[in-house]
N, C-alpha and C. Protein backbone atom coordinates (compact mmCIF):
# COMPACT_ATOMS: atom_id res chain seq x y z
N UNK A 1 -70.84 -18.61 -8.19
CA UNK A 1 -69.40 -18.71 -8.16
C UNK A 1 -68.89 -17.82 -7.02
N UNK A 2 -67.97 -18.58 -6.10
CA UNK A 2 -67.36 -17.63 -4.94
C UNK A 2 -66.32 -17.30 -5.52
N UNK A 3 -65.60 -16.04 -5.66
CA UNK A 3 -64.61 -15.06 -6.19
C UNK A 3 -64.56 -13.81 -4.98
N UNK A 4 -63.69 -13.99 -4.21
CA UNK A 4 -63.08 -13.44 -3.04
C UNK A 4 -61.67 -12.96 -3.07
N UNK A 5 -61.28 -11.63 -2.28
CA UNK A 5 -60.60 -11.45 -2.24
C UNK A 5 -60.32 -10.12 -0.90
N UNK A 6 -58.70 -9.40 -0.56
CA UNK A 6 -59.10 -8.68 0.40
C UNK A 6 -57.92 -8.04 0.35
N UNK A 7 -57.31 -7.56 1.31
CA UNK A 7 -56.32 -6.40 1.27
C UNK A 7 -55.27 -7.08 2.30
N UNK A 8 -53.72 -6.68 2.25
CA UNK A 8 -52.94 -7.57 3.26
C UNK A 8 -53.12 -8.07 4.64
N UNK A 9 -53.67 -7.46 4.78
CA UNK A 9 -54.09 -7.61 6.44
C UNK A 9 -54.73 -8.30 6.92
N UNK A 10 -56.00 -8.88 5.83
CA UNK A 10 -57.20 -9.54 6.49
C UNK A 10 -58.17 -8.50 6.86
N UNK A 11 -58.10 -6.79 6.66
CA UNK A 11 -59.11 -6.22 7.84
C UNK A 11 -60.61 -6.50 6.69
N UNK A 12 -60.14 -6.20 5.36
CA UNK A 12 -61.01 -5.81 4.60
C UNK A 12 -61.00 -7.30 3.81
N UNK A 13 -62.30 -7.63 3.41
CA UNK A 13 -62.21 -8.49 2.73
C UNK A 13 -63.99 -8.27 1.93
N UNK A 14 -63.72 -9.28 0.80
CA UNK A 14 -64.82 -8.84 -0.59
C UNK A 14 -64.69 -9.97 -1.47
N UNK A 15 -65.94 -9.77 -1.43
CA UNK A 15 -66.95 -10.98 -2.37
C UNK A 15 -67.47 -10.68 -3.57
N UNK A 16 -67.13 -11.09 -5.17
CA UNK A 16 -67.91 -11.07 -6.02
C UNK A 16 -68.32 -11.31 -6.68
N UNK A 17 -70.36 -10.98 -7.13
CA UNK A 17 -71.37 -11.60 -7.16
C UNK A 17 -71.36 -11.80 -8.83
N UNK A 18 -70.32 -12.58 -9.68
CA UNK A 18 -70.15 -12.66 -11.06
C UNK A 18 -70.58 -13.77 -11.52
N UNK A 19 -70.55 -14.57 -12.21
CA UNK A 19 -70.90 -15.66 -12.84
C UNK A 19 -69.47 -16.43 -13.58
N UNK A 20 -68.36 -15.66 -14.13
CA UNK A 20 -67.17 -15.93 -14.53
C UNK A 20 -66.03 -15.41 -13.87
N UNK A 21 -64.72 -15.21 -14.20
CA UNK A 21 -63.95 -15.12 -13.45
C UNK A 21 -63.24 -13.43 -13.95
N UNK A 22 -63.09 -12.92 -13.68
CA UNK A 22 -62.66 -11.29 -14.19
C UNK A 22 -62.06 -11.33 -14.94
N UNK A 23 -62.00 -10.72 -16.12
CA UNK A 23 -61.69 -10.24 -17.44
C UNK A 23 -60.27 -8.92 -16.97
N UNK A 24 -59.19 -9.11 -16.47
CA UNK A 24 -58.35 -8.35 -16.19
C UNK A 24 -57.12 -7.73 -17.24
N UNK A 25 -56.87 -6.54 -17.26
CA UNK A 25 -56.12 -5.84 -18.24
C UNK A 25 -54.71 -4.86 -17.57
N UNK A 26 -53.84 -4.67 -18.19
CA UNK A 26 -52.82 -4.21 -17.53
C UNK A 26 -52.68 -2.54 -17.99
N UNK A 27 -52.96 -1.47 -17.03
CA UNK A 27 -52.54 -0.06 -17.07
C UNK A 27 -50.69 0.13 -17.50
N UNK A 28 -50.64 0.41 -18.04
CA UNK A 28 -49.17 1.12 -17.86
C UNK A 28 -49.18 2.54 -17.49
N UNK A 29 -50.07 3.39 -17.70
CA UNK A 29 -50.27 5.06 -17.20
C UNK A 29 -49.31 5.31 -15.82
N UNK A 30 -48.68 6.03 -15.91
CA UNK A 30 -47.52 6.70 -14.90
C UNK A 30 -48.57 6.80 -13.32
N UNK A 31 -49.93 7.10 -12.93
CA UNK A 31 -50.44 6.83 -12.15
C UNK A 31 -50.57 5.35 -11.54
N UNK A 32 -50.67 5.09 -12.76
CA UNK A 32 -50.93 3.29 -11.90
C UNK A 32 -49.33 2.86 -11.64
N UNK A 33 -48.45 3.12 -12.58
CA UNK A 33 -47.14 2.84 -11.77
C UNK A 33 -46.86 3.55 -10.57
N UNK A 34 -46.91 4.40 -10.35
CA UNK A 34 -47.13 5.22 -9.13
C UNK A 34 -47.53 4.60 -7.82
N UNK A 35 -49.29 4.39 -8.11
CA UNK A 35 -49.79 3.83 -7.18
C UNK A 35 -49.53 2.53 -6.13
N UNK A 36 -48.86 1.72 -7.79
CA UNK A 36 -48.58 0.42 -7.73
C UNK A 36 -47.29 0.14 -6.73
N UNK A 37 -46.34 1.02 -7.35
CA UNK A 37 -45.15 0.94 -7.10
C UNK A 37 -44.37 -0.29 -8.05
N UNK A 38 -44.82 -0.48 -9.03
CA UNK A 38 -44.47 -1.36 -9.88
C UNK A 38 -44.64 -0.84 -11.89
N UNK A 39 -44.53 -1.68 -12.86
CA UNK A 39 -44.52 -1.24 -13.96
C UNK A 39 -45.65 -1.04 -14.28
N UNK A 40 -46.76 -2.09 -13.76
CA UNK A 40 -48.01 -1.54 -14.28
C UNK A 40 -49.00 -1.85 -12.92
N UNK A 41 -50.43 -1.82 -13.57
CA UNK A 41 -51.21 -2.21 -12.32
C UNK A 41 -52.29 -3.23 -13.49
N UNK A 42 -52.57 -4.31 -12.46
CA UNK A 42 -53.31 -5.30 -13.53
C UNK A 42 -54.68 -4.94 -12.47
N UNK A 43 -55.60 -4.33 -13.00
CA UNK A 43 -57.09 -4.03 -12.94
C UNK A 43 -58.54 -5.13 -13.57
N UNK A 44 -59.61 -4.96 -13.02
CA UNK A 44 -60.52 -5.55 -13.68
C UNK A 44 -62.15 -4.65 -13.29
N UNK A 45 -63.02 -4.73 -14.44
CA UNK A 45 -64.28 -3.84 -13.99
C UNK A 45 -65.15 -5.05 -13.72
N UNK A 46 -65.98 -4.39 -12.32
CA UNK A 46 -67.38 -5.10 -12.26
C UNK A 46 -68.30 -3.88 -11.98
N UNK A 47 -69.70 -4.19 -11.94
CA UNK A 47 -70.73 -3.15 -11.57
C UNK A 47 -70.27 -2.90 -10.05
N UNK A 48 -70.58 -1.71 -9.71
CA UNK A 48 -70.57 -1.73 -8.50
C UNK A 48 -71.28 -2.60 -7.50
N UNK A 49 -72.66 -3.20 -7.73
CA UNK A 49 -73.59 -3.74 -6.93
C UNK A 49 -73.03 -5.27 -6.95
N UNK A 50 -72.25 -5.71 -7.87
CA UNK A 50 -71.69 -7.09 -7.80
C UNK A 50 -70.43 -7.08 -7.09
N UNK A 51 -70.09 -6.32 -6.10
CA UNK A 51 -69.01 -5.99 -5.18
C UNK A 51 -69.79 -6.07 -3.55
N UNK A 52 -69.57 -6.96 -2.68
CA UNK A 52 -69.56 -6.49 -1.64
C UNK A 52 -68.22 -6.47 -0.28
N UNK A 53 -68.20 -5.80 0.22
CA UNK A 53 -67.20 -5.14 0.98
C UNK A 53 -67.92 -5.54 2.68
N UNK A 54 -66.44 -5.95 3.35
CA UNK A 54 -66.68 -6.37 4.53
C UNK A 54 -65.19 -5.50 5.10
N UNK A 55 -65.47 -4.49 6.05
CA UNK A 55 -64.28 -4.49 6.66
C UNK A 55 -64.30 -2.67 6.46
N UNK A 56 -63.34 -1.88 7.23
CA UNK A 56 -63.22 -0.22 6.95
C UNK A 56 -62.67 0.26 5.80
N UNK A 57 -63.11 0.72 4.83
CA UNK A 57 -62.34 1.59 3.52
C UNK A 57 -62.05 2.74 4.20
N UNK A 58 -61.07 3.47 3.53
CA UNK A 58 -60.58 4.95 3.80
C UNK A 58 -60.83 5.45 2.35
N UNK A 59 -61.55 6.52 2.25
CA UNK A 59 -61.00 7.16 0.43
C UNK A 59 -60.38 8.35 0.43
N UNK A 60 -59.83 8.45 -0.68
CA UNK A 60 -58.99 9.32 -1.42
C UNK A 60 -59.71 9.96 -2.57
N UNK A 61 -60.19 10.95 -2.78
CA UNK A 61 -60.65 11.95 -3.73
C UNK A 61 -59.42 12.60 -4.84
N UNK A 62 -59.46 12.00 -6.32
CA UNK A 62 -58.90 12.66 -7.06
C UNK A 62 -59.26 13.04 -8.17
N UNK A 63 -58.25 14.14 -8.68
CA UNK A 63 -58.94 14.12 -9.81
C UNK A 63 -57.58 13.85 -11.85
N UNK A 64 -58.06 12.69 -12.40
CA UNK A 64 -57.06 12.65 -13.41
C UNK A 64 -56.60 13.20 -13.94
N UNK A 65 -55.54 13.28 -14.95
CA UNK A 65 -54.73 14.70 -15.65
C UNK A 65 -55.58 14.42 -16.88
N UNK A 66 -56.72 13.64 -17.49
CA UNK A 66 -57.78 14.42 -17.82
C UNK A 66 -58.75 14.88 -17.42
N UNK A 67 -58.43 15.48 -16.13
CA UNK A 67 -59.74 16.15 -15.82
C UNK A 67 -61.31 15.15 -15.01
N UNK A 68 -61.23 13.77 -15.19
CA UNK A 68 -61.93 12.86 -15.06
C UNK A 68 -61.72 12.71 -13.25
N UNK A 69 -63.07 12.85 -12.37
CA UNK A 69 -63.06 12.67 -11.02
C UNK A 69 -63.22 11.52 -10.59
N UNK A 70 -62.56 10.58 -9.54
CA UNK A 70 -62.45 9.59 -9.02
C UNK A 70 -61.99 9.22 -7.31
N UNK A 71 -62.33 8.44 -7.27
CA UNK A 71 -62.19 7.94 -5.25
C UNK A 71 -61.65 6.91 -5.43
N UNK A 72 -60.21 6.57 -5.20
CA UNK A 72 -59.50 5.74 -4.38
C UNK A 72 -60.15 4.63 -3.52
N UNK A 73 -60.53 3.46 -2.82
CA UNK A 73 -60.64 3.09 -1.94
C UNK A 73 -59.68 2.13 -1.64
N UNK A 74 -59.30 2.08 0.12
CA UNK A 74 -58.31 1.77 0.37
C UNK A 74 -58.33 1.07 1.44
N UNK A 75 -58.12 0.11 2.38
CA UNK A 75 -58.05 -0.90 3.38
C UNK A 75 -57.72 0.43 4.61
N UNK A 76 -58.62 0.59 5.74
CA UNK A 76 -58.15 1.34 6.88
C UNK A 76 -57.33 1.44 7.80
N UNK A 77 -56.74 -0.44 7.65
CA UNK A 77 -55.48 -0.77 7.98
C UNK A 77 -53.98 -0.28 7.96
N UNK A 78 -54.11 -1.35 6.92
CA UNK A 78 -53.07 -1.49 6.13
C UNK A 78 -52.49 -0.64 4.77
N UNK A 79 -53.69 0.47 4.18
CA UNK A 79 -53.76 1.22 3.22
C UNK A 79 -53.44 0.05 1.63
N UNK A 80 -53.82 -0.81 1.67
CA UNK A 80 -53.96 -1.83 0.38
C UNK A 80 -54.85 -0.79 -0.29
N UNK A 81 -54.39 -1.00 -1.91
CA UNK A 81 -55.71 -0.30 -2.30
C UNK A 81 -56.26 -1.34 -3.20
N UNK A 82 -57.91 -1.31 -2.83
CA UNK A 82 -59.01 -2.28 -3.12
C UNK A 82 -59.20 -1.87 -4.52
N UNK A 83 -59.52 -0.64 -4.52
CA UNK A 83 -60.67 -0.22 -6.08
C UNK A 83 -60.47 1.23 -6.37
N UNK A 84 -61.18 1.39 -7.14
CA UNK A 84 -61.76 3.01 -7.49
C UNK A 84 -62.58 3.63 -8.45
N UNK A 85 -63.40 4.37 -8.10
CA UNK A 85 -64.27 4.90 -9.17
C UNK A 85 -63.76 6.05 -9.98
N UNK A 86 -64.68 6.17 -11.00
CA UNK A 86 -64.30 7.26 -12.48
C UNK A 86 -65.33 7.49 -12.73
N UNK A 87 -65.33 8.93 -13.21
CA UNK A 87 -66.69 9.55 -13.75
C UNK A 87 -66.84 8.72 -15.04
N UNK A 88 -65.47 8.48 -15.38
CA UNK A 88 -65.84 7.84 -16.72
C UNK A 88 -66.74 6.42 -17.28
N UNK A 89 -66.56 5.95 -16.15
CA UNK A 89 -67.10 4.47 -16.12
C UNK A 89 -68.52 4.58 -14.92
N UNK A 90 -69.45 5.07 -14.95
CA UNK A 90 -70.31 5.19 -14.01
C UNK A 90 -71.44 4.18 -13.90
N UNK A 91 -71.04 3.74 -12.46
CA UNK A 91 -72.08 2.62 -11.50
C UNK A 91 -70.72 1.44 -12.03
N UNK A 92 -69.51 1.31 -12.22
CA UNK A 92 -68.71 0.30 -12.23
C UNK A 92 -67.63 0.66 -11.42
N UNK A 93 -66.91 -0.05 -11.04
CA UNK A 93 -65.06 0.31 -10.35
C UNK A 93 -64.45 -0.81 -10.52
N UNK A 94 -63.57 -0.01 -10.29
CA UNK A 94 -62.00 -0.84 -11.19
C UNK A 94 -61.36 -1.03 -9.74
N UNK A 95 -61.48 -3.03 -10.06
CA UNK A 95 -60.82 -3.48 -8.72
C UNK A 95 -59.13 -3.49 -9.36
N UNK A 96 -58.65 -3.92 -8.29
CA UNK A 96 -57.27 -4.02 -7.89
C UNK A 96 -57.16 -6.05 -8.22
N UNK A 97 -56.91 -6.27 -9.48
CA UNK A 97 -56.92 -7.96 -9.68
C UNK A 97 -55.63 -8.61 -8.65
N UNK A 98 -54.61 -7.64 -8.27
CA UNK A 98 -53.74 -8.68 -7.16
C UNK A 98 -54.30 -8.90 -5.79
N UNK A 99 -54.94 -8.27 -5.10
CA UNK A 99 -56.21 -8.35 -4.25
C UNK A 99 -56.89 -9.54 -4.03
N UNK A 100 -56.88 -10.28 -5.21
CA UNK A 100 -58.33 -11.60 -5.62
C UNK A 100 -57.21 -12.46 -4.67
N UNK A 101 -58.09 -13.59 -4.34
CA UNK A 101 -57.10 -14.60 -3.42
C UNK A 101 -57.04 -15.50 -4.54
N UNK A 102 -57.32 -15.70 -5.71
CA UNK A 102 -56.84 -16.22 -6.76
C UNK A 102 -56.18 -15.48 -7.82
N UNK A 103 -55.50 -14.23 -7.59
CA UNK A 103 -54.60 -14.07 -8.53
C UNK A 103 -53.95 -14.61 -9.59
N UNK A 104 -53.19 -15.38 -9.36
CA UNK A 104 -52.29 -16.31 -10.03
C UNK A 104 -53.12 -17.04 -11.03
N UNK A 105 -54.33 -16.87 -11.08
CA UNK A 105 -54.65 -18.23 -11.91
C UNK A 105 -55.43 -16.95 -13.52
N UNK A 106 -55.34 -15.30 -13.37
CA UNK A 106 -55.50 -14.62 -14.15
C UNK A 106 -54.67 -13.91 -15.02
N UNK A 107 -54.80 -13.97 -16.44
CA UNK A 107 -53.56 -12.96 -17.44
C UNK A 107 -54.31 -12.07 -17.94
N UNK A 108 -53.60 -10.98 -18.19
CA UNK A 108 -54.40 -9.95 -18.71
C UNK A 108 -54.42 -9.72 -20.19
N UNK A 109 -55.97 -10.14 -20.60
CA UNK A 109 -56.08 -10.35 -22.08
C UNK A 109 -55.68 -8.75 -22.87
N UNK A 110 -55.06 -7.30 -22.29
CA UNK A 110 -55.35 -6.38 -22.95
C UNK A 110 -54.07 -5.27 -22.26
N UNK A 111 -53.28 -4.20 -22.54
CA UNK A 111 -52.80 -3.29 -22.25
C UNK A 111 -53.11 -2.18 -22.62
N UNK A 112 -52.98 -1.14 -21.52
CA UNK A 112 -53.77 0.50 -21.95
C UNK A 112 -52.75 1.38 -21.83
N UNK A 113 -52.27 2.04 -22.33
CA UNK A 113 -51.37 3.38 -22.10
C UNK A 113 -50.06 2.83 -22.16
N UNK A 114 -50.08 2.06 -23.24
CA UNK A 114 -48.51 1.64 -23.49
C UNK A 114 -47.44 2.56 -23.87
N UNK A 115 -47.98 3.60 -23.91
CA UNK A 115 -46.99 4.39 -24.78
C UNK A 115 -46.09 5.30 -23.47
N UNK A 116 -46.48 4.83 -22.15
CA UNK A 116 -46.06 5.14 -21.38
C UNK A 116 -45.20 4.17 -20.61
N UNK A 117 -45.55 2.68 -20.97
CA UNK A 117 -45.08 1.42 -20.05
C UNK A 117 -43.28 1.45 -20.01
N UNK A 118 -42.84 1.02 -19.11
CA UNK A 118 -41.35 0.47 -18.97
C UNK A 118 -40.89 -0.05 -20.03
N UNK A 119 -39.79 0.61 -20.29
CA UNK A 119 -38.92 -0.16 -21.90
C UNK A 119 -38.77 -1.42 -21.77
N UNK A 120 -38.57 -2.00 -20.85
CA UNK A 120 -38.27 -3.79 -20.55
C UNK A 120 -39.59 -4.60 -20.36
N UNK A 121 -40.31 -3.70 -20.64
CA UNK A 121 -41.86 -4.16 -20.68
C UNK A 121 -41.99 -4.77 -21.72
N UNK A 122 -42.20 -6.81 -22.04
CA UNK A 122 -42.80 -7.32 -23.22
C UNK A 122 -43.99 -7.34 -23.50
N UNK A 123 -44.64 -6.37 -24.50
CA UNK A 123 -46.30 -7.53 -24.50
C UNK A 123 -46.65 -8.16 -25.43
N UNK A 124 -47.31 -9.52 -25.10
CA UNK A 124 -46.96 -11.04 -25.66
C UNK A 124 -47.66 -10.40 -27.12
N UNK A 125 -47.18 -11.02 -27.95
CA UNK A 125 -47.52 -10.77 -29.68
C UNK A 125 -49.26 -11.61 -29.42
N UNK A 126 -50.27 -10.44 -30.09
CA UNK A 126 -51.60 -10.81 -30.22
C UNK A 126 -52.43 -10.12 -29.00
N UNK A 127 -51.76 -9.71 -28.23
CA UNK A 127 -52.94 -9.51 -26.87
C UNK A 127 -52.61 -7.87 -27.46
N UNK A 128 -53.98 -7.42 -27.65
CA UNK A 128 -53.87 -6.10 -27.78
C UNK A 128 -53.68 -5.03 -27.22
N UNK A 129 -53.71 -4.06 -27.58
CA UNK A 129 -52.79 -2.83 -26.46
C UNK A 129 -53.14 -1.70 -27.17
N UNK A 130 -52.99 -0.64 -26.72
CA UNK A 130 -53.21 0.91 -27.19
C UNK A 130 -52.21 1.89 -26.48
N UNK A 131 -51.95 2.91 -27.16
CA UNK A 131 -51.24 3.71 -26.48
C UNK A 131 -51.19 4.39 -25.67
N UNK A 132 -52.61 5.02 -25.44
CA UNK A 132 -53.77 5.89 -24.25
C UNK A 132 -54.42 4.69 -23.80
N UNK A 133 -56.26 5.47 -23.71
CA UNK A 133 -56.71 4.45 -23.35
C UNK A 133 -57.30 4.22 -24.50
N UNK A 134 -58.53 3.17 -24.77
CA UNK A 134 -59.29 2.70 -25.60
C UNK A 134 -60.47 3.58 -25.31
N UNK A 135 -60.94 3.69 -26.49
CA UNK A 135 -62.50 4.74 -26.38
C UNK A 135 -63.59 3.45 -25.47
N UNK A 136 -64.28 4.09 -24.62
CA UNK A 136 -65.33 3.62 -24.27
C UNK A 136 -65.69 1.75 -24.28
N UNK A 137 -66.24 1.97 -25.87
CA UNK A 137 -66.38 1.15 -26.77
C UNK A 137 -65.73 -0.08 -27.18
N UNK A 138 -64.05 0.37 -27.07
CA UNK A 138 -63.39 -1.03 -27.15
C UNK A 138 -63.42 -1.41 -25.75
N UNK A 139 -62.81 -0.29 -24.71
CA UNK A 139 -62.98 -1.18 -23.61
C UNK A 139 -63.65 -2.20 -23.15
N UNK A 140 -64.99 -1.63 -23.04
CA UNK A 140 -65.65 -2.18 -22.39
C UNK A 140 -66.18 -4.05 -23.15
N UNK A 141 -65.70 -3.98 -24.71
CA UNK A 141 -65.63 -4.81 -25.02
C UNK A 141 -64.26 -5.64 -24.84
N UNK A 142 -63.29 -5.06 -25.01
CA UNK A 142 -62.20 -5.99 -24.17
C UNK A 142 -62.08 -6.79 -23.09
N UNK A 143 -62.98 -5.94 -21.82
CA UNK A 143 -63.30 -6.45 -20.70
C UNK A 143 -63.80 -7.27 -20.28
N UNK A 144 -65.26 -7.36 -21.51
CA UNK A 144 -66.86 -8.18 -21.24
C UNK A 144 -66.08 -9.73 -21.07
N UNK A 145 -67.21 -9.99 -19.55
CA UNK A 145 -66.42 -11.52 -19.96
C UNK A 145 -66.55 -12.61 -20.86
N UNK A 146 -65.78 -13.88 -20.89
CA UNK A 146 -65.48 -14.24 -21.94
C UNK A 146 -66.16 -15.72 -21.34
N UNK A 147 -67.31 -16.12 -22.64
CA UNK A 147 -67.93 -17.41 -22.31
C UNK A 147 -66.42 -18.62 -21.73
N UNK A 148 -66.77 -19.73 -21.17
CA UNK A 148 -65.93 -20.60 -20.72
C UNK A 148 -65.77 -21.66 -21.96
């Protein structure tokens, strides 16, 4: 399956090596609005090795207000941001799902850190949500993808 995507510019562009189509979930955490410049940021995990990257990244070294260390990566261009890693999630990163050149055709089965999201923020009755994040455990089962 070809699943491509890249950053505004065209400099950077990325291919990935999945079998289904990304399992994407929506942050509300005051960082990802931040980052975003919007209410939330709609994210998705793959392994790192099922990512490949064509084009200059720039990174950004941070560290979360729990304490959790992570790298930014970002288009050398245009400063799009592609992805980023977490100690917490190790040998995976969390792409950027508006990035994909098929966007539009993904909803995000899940919300994390609602207890932070925009008051005018609906989320649809049934798609689950948490107030922080989800331990480990649910995540990564929220995420796993989903037979066709």
């Amino acid at each position: 399956m070809s699943i491509t995507g890249g950053c505004r510019c065209g400099s950077v562009r990325y291919a990935l090596n999945i079998d289904t189509p990304p399992t994407v979930y929506a942050c509300h955490c005051t960082d990802c609005q931040t980052w975003s410049g919007s209410a939330f940021a709609e994210n998705f995990l793959i392994p790192r090795e099922a990512l490949e990257v064509n084009g200059t990244l720039v990174s950004w070294e941070y560290t979360s207000p729990s304490g959790s260390p992570g790298v930014q990566q970002y288009c050398g261009s245009c400063h799009t941001r592609i992805f980023n890693t977490n100690a917490r999630a190790p040998g995976m990163v969390v792409m950027r799902a508006g990035t994909l050149d098929q966007s539009n055709q993904l909803s995000p089965v899940a919300h994390i850190w609602v207890a932070s999201k925009q008051p005018w923020v609906t989320i649809p009755a049934g798609v689950p949500s948490w107030p922080k994040a989800p331990t480990p455990e649910e995540f990564f089962a929220m995420t796993a993808p989903k037979p066709r």
